[in-house]
Protein backbone atom coordinates (compact mmCIF):
# COMPACT_ATOMS: atom_id res chain seq x y z
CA UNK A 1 13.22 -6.25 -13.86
CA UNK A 2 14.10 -4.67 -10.36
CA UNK A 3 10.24 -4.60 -8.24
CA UNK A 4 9.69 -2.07 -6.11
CA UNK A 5 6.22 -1.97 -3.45
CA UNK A 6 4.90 1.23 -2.58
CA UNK A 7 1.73 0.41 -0.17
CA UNK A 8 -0.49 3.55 -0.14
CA UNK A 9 -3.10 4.29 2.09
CA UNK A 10 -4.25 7.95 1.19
CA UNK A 11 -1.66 9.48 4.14
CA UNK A 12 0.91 12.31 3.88
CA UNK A 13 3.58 9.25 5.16
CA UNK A 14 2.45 6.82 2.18
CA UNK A 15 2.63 9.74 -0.02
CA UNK A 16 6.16 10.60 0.94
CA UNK A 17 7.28 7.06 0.72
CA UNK A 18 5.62 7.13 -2.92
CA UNK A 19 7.71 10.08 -3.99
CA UNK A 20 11.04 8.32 -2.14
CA UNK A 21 9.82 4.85 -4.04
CA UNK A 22 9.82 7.08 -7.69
CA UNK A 23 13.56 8.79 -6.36
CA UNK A 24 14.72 5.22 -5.94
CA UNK A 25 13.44 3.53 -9.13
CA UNK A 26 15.09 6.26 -11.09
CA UNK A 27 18.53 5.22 -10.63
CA UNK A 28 17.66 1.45 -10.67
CA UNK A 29 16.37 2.55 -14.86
CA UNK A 30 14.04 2.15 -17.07
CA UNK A 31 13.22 -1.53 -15.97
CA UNK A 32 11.96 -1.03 -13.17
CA UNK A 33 8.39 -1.92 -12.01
CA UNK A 34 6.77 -0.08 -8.96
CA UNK A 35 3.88 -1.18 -7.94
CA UNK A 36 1.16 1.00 -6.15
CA UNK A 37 -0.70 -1.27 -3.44
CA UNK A 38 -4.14 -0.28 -1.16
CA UNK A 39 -5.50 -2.82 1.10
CA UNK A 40 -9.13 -1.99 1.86
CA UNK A 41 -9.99 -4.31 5.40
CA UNK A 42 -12.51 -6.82 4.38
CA UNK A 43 -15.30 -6.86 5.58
CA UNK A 44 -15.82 -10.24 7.64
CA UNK A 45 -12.99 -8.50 9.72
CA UNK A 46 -15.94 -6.15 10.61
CA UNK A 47 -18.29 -8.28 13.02
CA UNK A 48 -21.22 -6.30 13.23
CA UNK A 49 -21.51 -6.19 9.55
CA UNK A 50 -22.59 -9.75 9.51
CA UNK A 51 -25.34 -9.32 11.84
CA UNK A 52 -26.81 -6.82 9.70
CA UNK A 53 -26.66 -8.74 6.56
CA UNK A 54 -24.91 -9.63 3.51
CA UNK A 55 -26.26 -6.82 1.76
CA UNK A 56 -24.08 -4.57 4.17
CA UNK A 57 -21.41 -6.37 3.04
CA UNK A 58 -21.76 -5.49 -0.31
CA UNK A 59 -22.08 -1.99 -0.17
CA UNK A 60 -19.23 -1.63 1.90
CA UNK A 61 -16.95 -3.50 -0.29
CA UNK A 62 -18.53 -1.27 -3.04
CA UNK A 63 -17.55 1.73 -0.87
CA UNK A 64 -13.68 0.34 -0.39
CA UNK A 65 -13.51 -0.86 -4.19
CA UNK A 66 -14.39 2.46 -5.09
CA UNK A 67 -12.31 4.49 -2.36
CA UNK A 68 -8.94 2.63 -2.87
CA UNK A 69 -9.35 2.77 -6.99
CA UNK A 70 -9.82 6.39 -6.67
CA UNK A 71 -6.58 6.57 -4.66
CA UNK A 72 -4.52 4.72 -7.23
CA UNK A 73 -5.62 6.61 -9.97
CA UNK A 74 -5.12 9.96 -8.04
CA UNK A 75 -0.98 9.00 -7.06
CA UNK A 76 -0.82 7.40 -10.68
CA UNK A 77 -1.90 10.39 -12.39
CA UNK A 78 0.37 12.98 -9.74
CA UNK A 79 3.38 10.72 -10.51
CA UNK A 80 3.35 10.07 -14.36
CA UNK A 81 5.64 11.86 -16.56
CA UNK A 82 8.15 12.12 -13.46
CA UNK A 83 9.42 8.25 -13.85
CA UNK A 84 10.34 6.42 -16.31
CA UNK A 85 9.36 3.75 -14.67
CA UNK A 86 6.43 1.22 -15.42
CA UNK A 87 3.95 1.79 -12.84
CA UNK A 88 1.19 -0.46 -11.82
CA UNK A 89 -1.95 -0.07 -9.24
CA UNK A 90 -3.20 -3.46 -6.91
CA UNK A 91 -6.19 -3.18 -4.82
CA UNK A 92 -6.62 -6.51 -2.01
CA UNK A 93 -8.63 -7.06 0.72
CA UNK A 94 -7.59 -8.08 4.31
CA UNK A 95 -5.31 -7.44 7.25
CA UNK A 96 -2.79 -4.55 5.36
CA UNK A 97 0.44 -6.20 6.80
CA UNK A 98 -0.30 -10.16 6.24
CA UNK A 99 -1.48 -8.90 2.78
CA UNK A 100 1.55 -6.96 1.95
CA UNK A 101 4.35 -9.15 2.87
CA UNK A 102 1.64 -11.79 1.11
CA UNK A 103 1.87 -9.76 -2.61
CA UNK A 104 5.88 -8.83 -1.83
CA UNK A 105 6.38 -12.58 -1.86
CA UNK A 106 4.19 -13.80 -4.62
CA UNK A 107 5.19 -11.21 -6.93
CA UNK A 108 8.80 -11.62 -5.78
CA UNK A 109 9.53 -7.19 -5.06
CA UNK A 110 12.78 -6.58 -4.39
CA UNK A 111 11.86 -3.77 -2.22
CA UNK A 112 9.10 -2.33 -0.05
CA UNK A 113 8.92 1.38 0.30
CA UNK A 114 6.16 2.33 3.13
CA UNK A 115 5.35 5.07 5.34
CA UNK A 116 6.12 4.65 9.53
CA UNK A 117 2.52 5.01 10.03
CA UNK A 118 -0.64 5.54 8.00
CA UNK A 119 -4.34 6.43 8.56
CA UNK A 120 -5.36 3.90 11.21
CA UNK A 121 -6.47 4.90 15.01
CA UNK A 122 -2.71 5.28 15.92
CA UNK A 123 -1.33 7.96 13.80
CA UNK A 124 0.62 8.94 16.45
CA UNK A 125 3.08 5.86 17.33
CA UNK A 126 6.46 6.43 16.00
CA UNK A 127 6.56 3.47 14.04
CA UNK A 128 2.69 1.97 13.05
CA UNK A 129 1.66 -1.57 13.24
CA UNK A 130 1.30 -2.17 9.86
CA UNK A 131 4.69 -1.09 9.07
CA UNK A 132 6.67 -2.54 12.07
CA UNK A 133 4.78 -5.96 11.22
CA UNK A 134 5.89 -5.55 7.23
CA UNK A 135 9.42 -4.60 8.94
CA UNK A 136 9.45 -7.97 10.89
CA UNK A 137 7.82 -10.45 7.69
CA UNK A 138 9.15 -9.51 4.96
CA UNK A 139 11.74 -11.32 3.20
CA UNK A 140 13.06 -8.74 0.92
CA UNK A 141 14.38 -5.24 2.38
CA UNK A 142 11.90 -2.66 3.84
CA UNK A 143 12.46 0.62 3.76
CA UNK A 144 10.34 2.92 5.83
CA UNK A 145 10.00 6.74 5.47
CA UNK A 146 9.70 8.43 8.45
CA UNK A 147 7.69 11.01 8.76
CA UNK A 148 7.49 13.30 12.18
């Protein structure tokens, strides 16, 4: 079975590298798995969150949990019936790179497929840190869309 890893994030880039992901899955056939990932941060990257309480905590990961499954199902739903494909949906929690290239080598992808930047702070760098740092970790081939 040939893996492909779409991370999505809810940007027009992710989207974009979704449809390229579907383009490129169709001519490796009908065995092909792409897989649909959204990192939500977690929240002990969040300091002040901790000084408010664990009950903070909770509702924010409630907030994330419910954000990024909404995503999934969204792109799911907009790209069945074009694929033959098997698709599948992953929501983690982290750092978006470290838990990326993390999944792409557990699950053992063949490919990445990823928009040059998504929805952080940044949107404007050519090439965003999450991507450049999936570019430089991963140990299977990343292909970035770029998207001006």
């Amino acid at each position: 079975m040939y893996k492909i890893l779409v991370p999505v994030d809810g940007s027009e880039p992710a989207e974009r590298a979704l449809d390229e992901a579907i383009d490129l899955a169709e001519g490796k056939g009908p065995d092909t798995l792409v897989t649909l990932l959204y990192v939500s941060p977690s929240p002990i990257y969040f300091p002040y969150y901790s000084m408010v309480g664990p009950s903070l905590d909770a509702d924010v990961k409630e907030v994330e949990e419910k954000q990024g499954n909404e995503l999934l199902n969204s792109l799911v739903k907009k790209i069945e019936g074009k694929t033959k494909a098997k698709l599948e949906t992953k929501h983690l929690y982290g750092i978006a790179a470290q838990e990326i290239v993390n999944y792409a080598d557990d699950t053992k992808v063949n490919m990445i497929v990823m928009g040059n930047r998504g929805m952080g702070a940044f949107g404007k760098v050519i090439l965003g840190s999450v991507s450049s740092k999936v570019l430089h970790l991963a140990e299977c081939p990343v292909v970035i869309v770029i998207v001006k």
